[in-house]
Protein backbone atom coordinates (compact mmCIF):
# COMPACT_ATOMS: atom_id res chain seq x y z
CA UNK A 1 18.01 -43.33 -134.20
CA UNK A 2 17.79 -46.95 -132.87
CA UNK A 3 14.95 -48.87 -131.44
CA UNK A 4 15.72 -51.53 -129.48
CA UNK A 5 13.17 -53.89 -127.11
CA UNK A 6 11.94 -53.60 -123.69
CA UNK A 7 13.47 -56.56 -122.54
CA UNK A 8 11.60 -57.39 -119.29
CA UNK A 9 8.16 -56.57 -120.66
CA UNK A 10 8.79 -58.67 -123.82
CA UNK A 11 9.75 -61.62 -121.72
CA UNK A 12 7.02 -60.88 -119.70
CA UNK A 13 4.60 -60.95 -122.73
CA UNK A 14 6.20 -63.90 -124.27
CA UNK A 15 5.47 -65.70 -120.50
CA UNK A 16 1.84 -64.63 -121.10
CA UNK A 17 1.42 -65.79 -124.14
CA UNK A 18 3.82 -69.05 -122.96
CA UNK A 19 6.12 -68.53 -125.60
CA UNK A 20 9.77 -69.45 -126.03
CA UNK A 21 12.39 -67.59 -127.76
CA UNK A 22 12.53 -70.44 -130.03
CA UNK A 23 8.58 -71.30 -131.05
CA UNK A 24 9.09 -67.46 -131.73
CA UNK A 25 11.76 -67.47 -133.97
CA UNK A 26 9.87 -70.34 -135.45
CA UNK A 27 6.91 -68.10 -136.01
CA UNK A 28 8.93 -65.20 -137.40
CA UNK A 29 11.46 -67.07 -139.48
CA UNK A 30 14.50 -66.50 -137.70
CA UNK A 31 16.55 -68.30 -134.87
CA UNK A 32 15.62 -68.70 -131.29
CA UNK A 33 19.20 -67.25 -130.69
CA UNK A 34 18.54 -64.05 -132.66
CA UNK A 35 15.20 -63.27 -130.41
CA UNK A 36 17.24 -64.10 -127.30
CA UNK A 37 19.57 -61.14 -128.83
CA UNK A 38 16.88 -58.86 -129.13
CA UNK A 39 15.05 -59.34 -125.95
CA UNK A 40 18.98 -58.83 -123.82
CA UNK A 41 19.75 -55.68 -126.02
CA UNK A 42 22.75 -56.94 -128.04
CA UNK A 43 20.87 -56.84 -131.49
CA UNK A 44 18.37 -53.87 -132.11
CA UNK A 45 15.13 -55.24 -134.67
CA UNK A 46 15.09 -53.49 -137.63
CA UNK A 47 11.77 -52.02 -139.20
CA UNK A 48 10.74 -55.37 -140.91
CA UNK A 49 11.47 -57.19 -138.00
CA UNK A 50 9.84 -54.91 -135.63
CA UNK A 51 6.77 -55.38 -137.96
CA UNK A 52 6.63 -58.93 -137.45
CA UNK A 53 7.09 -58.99 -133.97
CA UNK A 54 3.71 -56.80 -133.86
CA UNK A 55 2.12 -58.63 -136.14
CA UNK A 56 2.70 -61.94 -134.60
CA UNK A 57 2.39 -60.87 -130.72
CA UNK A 58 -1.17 -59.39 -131.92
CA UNK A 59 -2.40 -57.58 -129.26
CA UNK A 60 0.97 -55.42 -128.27
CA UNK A 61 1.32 -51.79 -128.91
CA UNK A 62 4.63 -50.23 -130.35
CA UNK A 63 4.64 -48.19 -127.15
CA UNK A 64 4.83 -51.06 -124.88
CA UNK A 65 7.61 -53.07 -126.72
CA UNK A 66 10.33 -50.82 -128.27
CA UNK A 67 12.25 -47.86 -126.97
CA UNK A 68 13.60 -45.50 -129.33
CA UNK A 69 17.08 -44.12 -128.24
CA UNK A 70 18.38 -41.31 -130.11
CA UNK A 71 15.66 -39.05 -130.66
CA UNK A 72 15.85 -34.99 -130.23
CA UNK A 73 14.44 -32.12 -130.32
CA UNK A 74 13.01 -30.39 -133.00
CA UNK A 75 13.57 -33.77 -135.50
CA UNK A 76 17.93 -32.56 -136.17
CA UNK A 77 20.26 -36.01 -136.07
CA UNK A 78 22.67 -35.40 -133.16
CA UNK A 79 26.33 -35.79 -135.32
C-alpha cells in the first residue's frame, strides 16, 4: 500500500499558506527538490515524513492531503 500526495491541493495549500517548496523543505529538514518530488508524484512520503508534513501544515487533515493507492477489500495484500 502506498500513499502518495494530492498534488494540486497541496500546492494549493502551500499558495495559501504562501509557501515555497523550498522554505518547506527548510521547515521539514529536507530539500526543496525532494518536496517538489512529492507534490508531482515521483517520490511517495513515507510515514515519518507524512507526519511532518501534518504537523508543520497545522491545520490539514490526512484526508485532504494523501491518497492511499493499493488498498482492498476485506484488509488481504493484492500479490
Amino acid at each position: 500500500m502506498k500513499t502518495r500526495l494530492r498534488g494540486r491541493k497541496f500546492r494549493r495549500i502551500l499558495a495559501r499558506k504562501n509557501l515555497s517548496f523550498r522554505a518547506l523543505g527548510r521547515c521539514l529538514d529536507t530539500s526543496g527538490a525532494y518536496v517538489s518530488q512529492l507534490a508531482n508524484g515521483s517520490r511517495n512520503p513515507g510515514p515519518k515524513m507524512r507526519a511532518r508534513l501534518l504537523a508543520t501544515l497545522g491545520d490539514v487533515r490526512f484526508e485532504d492531503l494523501f491518497i492511499i493507492d493499493g488498498a482492498t477489500r476485506g484488509g488481504a495484500r493484492s500479490k
